[in-house]
C-alpha atoms as a PDB file:
ATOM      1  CA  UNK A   1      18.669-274.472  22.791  1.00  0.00           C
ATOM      2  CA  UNK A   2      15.921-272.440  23.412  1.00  0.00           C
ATOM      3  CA  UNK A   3      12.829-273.378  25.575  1.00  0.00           C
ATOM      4  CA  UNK A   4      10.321-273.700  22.389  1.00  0.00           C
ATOM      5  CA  UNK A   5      12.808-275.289  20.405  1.00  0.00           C
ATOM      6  CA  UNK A   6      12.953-278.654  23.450  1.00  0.00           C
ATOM      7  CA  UNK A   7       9.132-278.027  24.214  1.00  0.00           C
ATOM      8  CA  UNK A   8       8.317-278.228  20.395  1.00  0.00           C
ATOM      9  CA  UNK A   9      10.326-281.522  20.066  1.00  0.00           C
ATOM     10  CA  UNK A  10       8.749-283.074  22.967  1.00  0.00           C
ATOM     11  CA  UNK A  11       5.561-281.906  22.376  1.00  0.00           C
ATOM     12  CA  UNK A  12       6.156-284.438  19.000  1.00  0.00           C
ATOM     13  CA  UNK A  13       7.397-287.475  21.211  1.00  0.00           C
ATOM     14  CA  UNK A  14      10.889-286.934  21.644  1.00  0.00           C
ATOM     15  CA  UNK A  15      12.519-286.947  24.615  1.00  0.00           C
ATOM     16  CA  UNK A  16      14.543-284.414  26.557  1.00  0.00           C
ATOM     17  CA  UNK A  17      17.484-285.771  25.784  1.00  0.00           C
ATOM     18  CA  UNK A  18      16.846-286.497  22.110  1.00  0.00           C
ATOM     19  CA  UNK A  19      15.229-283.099  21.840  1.00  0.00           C
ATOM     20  CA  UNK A  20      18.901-281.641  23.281  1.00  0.00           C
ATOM     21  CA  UNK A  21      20.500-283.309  20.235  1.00  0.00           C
ATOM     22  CA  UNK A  22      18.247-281.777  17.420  1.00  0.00           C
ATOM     23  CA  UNK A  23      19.521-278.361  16.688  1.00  0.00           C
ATOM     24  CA  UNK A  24      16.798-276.791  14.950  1.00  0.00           C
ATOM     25  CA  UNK A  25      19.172-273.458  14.641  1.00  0.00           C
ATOM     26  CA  UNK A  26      21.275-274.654  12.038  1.00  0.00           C
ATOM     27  CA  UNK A  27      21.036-273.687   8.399  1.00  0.00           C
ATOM     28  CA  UNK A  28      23.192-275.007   5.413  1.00  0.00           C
ATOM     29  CA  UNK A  29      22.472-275.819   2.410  1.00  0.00           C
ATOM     30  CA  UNK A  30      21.054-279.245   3.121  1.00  0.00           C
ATOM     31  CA  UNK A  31      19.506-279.654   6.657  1.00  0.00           C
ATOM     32  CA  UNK A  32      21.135-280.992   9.388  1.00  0.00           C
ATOM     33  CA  UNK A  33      20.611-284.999   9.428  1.00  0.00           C
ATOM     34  CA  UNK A  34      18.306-284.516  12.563  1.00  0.00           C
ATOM     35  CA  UNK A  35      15.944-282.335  10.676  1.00  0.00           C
ATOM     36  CA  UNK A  36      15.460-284.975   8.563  1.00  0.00           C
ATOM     37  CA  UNK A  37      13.494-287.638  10.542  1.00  0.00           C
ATOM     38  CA  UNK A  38      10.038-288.975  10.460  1.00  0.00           C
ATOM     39  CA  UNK A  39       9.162-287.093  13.761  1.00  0.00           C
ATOM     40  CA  UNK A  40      10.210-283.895  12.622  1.00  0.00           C
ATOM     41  CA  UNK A  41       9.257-283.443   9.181  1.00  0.00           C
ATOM     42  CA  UNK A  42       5.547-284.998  10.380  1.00  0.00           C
ATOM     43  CA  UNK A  43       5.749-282.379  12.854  1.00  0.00           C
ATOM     44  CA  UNK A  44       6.643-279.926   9.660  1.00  0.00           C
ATOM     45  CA  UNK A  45       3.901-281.687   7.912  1.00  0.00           C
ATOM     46  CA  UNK A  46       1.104-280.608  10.791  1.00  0.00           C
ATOM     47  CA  UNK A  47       2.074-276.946  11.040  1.00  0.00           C
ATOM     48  CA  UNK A  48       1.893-276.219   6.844  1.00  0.00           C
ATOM     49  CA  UNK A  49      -1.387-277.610   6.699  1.00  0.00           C
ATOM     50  CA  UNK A  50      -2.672-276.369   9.795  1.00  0.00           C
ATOM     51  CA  UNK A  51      -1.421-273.331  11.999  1.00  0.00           C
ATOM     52  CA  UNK A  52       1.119-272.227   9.222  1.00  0.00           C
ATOM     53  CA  UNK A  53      -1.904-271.956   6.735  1.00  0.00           C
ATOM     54  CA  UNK A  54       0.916-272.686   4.130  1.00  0.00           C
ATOM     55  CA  UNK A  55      -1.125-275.074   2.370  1.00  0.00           C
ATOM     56  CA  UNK A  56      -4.406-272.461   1.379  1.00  0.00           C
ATOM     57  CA  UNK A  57      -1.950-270.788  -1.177  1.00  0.00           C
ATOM     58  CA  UNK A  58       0.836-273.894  -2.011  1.00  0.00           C
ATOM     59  CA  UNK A  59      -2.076-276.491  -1.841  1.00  0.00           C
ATOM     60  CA  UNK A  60      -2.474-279.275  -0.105  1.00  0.00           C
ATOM     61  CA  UNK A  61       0.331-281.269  -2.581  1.00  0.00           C
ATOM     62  CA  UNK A  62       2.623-278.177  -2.389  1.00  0.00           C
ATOM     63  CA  UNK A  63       2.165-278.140  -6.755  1.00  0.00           C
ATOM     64  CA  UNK A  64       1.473-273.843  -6.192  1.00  0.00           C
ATOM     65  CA  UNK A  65      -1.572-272.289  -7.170  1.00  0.00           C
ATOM     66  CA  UNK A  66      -2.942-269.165  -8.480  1.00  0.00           C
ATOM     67  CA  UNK A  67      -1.169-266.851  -5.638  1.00  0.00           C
ATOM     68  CA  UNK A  68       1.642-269.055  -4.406  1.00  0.00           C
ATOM     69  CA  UNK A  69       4.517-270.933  -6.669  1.00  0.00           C
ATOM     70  CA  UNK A  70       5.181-274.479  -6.326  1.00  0.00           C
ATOM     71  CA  UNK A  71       7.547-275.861  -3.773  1.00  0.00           C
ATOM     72  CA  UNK A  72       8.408-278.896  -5.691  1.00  0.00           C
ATOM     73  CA  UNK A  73      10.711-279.902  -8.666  1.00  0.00           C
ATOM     74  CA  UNK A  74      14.163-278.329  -9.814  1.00  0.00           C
ATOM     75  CA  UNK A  75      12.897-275.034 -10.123  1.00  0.00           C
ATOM     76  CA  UNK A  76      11.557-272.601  -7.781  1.00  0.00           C
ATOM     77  CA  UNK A  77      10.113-268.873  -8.448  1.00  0.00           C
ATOM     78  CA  UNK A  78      11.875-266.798  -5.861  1.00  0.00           C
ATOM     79  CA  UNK A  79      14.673-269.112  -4.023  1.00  0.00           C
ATOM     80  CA  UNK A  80      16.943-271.434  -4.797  1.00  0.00           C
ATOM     81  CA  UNK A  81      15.527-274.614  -2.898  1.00  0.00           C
ATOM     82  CA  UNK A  82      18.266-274.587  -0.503  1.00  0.00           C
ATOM     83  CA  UNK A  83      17.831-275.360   3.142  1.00  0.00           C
ATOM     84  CA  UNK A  84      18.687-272.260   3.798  1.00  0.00           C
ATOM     85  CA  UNK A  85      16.591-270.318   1.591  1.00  0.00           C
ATOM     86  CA  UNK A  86      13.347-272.692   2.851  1.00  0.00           C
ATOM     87  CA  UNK A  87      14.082-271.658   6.173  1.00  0.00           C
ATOM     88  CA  UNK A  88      14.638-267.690   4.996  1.00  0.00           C
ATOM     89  CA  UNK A  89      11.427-267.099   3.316  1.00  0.00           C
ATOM     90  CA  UNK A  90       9.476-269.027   6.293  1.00  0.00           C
ATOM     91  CA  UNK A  91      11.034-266.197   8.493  1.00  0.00           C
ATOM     92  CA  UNK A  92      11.180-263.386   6.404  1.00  0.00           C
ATOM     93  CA  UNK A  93       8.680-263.835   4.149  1.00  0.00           C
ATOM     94  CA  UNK A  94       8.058-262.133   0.292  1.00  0.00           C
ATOM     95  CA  UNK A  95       7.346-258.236   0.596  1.00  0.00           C
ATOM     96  CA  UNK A  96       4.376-257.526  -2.089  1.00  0.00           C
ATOM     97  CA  UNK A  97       3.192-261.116  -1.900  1.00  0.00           C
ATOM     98  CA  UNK A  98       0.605-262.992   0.087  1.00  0.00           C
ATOM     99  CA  UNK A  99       3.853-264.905   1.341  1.00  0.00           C
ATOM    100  CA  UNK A 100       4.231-263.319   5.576  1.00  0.00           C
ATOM    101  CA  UNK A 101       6.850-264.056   8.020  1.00  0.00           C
ATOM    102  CA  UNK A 102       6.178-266.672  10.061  1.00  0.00           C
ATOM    103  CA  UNK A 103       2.716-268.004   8.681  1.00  0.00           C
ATOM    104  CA  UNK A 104       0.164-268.292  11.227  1.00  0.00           C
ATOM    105  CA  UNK A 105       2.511-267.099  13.720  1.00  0.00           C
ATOM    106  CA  UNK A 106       4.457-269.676  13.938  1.00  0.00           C
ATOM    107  CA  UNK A 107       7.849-269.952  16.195  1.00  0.00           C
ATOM    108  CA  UNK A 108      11.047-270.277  15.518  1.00  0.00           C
ATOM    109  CA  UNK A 109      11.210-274.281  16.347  1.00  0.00           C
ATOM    110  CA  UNK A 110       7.985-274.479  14.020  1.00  0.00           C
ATOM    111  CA  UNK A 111       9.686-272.667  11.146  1.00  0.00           C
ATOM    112  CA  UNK A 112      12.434-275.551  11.170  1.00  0.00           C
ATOM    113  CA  UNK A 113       9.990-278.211  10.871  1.00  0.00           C
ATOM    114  CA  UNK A 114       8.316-276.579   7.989  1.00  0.00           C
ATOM    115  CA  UNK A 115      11.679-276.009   6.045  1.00  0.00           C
ATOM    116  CA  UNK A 116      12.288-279.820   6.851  1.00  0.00           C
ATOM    117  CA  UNK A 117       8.945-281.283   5.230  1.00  0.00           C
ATOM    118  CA  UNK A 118       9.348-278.700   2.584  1.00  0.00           C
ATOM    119  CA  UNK A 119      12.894-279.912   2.303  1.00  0.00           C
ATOM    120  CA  UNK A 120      11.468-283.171   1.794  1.00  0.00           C
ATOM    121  CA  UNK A 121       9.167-283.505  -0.392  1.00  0.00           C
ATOM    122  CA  UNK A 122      10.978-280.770  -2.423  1.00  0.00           C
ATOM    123  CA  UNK A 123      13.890-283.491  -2.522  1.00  0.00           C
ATOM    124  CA  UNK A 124      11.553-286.357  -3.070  1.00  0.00           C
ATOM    125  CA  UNK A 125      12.540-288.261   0.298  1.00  0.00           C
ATOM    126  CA  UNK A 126       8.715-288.320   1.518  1.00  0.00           C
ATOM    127  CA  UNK A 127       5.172-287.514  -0.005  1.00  0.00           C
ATOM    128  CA  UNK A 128       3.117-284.059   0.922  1.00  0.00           C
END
């Protein structure tokens, strides 16, 4: 695990050894059960809608606007809604789109959280 993956997790309350556990590496097409808890999709929740600057074009609700698609419901513009393909865009971004890699300059640990809460609310286990 690397060094801003365990300082990002403790830096939102875990601990050390809890932060060990949480592999923010792993992809699939459903995160990783650890992804999925209160801590880190509020975590996920902090960086869109501040240093990610994800929310100024998917809006505060993630529902899309005029230069960015929605990220919720069944059907998404350019992915497939996958885990996987949250976590790829985040990274990569969208060439000839407002859509960068890494938002805000986020890290890599950051980028996992985001996927998470978009995950999430995506999936309709928690509210933007």
């Amino acid at each position: 695990m690397t060094v801003a993956v365990t300082l990002g997790l403790i830096a939102l309350g875990l601990s050390t050894a809890q932060a060990q556990v949480v592999d923010t590496t792993k992809r699939g097409a459903v995160p990783d059960s650890a992804l999925l808890t209160p801590t880190v999709i509020d975590g996920g929740r902090q960086v869109f809608h501040g240093k990610g600057t994800c929310h100024a074009c998917h809006g505060d609700k993630l529902k899309g606007g005029p230069v960015a698609p929605a990220l919720v419901g069944p059907k998404w513009r350019h992915v497939d809604g996958t885990f996987e393909a949250i976590v790829d865009r985040i990274e990569k971004g969208l060439a000839g789109t407002l859509m960068t890699p890494r938002p805000g300059g986020i890290n890599e640990s950051q980028v996992f959280m985001v996927a998470a809460y978009v995950y999430a609310v995506s999936h309709g286990l928690v509210k933007p």
